[in-house]
C-alpha atoms as a PDB file:
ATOM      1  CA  UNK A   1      85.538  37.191 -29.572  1.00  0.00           C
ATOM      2  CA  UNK A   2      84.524  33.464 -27.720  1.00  0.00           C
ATOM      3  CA  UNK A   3      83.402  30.984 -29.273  1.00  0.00           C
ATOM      4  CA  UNK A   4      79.932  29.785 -28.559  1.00  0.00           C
ATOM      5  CA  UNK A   5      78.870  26.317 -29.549  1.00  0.00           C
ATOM      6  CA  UNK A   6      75.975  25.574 -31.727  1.00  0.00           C
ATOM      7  CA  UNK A   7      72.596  25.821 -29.863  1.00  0.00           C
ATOM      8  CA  UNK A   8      71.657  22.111 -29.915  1.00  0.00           C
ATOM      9  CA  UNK A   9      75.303  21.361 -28.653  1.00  0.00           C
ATOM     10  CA  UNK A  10      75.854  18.665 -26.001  1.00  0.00           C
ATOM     11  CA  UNK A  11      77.227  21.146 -24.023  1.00  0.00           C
ATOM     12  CA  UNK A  12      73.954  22.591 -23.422  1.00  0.00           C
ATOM     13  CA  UNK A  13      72.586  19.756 -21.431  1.00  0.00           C
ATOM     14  CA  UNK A  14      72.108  19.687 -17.768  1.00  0.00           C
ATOM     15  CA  UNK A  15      75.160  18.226 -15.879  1.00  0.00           C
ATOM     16  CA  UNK A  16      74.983  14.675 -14.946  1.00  0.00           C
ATOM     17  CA  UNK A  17      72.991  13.497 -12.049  1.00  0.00           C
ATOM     18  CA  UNK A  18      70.540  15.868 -12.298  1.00  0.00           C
ATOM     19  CA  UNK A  19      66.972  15.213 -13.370  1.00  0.00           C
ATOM     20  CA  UNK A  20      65.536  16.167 -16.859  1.00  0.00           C
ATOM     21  CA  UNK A  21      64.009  19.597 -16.306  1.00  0.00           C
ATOM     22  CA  UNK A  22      59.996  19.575 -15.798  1.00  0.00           C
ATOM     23  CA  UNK A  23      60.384  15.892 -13.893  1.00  0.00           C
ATOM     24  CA  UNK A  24      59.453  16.583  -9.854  1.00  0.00           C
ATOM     25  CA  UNK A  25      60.909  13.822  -7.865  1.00  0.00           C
ATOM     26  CA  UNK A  26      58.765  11.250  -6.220  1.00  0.00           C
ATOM     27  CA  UNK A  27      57.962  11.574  -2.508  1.00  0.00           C
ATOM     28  CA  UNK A  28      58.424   9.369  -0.059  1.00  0.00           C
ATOM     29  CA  UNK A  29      56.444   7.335   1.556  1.00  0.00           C
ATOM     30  CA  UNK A  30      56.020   8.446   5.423  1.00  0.00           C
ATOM     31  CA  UNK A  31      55.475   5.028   6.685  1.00  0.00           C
ATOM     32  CA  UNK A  32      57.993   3.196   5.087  1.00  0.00           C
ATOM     33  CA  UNK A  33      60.446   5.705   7.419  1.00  0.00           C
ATOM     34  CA  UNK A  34      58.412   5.259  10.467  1.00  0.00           C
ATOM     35  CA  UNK A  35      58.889   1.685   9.840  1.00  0.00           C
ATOM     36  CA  UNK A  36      62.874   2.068   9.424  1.00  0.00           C
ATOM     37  CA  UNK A  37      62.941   4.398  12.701  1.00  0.00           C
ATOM     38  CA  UNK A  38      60.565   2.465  15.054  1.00  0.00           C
ATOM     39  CA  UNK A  39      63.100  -1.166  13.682  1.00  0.00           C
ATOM     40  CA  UNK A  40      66.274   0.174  14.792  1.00  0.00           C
ATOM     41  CA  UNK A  41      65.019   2.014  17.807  1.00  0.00           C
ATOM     42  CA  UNK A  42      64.046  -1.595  18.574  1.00  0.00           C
ATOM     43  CA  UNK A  43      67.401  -2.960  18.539  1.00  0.00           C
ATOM     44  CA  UNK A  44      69.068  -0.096  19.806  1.00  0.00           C
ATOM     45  CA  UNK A  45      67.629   0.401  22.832  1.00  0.00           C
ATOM     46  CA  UNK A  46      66.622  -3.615  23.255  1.00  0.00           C
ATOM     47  CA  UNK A  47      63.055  -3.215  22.548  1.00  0.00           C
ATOM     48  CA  UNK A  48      62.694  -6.148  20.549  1.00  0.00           C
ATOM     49  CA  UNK A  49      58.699  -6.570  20.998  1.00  0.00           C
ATOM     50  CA  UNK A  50      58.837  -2.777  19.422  1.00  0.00           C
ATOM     51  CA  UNK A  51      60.501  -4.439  16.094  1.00  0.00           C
ATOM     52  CA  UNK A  52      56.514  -6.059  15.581  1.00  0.00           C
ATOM     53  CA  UNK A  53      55.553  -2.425  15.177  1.00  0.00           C
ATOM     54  CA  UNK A  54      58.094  -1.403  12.451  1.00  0.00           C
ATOM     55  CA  UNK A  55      58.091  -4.508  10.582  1.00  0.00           C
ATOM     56  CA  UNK A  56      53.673  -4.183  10.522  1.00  0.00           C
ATOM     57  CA  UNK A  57      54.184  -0.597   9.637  1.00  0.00           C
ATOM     58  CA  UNK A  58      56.829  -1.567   6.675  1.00  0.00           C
ATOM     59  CA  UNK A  59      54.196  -4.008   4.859  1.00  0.00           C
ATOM     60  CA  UNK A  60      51.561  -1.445   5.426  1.00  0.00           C
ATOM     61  CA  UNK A  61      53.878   0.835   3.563  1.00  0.00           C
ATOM     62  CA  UNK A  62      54.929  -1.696   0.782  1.00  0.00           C
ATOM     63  CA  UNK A  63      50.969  -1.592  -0.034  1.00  0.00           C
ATOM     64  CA  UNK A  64      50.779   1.869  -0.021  1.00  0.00           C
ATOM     65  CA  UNK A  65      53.694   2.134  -2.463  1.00  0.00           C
ATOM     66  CA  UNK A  66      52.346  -0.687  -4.774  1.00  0.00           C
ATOM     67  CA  UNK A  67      48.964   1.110  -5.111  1.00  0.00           C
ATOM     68  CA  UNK A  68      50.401   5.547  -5.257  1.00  0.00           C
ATOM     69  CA  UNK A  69      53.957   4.514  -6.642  1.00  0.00           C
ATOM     70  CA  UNK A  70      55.579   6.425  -4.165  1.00  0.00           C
ATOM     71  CA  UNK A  71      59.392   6.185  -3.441  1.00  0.00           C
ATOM     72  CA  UNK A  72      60.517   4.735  -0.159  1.00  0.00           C
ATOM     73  CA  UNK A  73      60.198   1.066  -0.596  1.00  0.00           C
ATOM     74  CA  UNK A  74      64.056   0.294   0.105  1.00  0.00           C
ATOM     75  CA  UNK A  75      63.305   1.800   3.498  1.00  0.00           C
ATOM     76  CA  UNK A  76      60.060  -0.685   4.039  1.00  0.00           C
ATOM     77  CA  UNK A  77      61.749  -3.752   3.100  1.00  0.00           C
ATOM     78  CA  UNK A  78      64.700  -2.988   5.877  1.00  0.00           C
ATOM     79  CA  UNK A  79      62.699  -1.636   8.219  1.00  0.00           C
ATOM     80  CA  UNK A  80      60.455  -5.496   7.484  1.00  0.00           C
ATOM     81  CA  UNK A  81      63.485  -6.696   8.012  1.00  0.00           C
ATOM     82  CA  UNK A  82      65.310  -5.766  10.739  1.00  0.00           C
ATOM     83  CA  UNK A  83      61.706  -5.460  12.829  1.00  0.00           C
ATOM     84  CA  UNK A  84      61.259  -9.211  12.017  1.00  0.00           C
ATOM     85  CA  UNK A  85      64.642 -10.191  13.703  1.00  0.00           C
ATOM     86  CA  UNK A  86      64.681  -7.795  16.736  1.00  0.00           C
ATOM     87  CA  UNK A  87      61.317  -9.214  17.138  1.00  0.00           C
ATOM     88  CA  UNK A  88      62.665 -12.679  16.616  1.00  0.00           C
ATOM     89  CA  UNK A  89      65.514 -12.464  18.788  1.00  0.00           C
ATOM     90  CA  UNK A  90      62.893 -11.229  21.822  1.00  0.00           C
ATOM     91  CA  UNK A  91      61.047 -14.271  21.396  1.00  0.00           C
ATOM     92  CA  UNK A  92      63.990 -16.703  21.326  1.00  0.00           C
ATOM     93  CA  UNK A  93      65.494 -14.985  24.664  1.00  0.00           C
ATOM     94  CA  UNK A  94      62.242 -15.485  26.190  1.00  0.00           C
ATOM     95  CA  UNK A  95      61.625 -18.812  25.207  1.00  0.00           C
ATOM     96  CA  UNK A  96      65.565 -19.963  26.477  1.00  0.00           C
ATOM     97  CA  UNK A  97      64.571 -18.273  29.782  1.00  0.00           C
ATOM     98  CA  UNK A  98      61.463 -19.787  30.249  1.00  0.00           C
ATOM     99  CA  UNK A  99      62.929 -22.884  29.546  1.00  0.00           C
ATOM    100  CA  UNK A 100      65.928 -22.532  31.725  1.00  0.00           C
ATOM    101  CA  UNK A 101      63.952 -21.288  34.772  1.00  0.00           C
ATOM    102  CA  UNK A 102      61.792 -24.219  34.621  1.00  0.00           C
ATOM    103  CA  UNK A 103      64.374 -26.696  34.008  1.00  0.00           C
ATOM    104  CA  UNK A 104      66.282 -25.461  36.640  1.00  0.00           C
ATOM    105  CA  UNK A 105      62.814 -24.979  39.626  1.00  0.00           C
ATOM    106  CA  UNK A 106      63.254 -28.485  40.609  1.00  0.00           C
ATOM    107  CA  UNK A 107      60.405 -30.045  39.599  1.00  0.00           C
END
């Protein structure tokens, strides 16, 4: 004969790490992960003007979150993020070279 333990017995409960039976996890929000994809494709392939569109897409998404409490706004803030300075970094390198090839024309 085994023994069984008392129903009630913490033995019963789910394993660790798993959600409470009956609770559906929260979707994510699709724009928050366009934003994260179209801010490293920026940097990656040195499209820096392309980080505007991610980090616009990732506060679009942070609103959408706020308002339908969907999950996903980790992903915005990076994708905010790392938009902002690809976009940034465009801007400075085309400033320098503006400045540089007019310094250097002669005038």
């Amino acid at each position: 004969m085994t023994y069984q333990p008392p129903p009630g017995h913490p033995s019963d409960a789910p394993p660790p790490g798993y959600p409470p039976p009956g609770y559906a996890p929260r979707p994510k929000n699709k724009l928050a992960l366009a934003s994260l994809i179209a801010s490293i494709v920026s940097v990656t392939m040195c499209l820096g003007l392309f980080g505007f569109v991610g980090a616009i897409l990732g506060h679009v998404a942070r609103k959408q979150i706020r308002e339908t409490g969907e999950d996903g706004d980790g992903l915005a803030r990076v994708g905010i993020k790392i938009g902002w300075i690809s976009f940034g970094i465009v801007c400075g390198i085309i400033v320098v070279v503006n400045v540089v090839g007019f310094l250097t024309s002669g005038r």
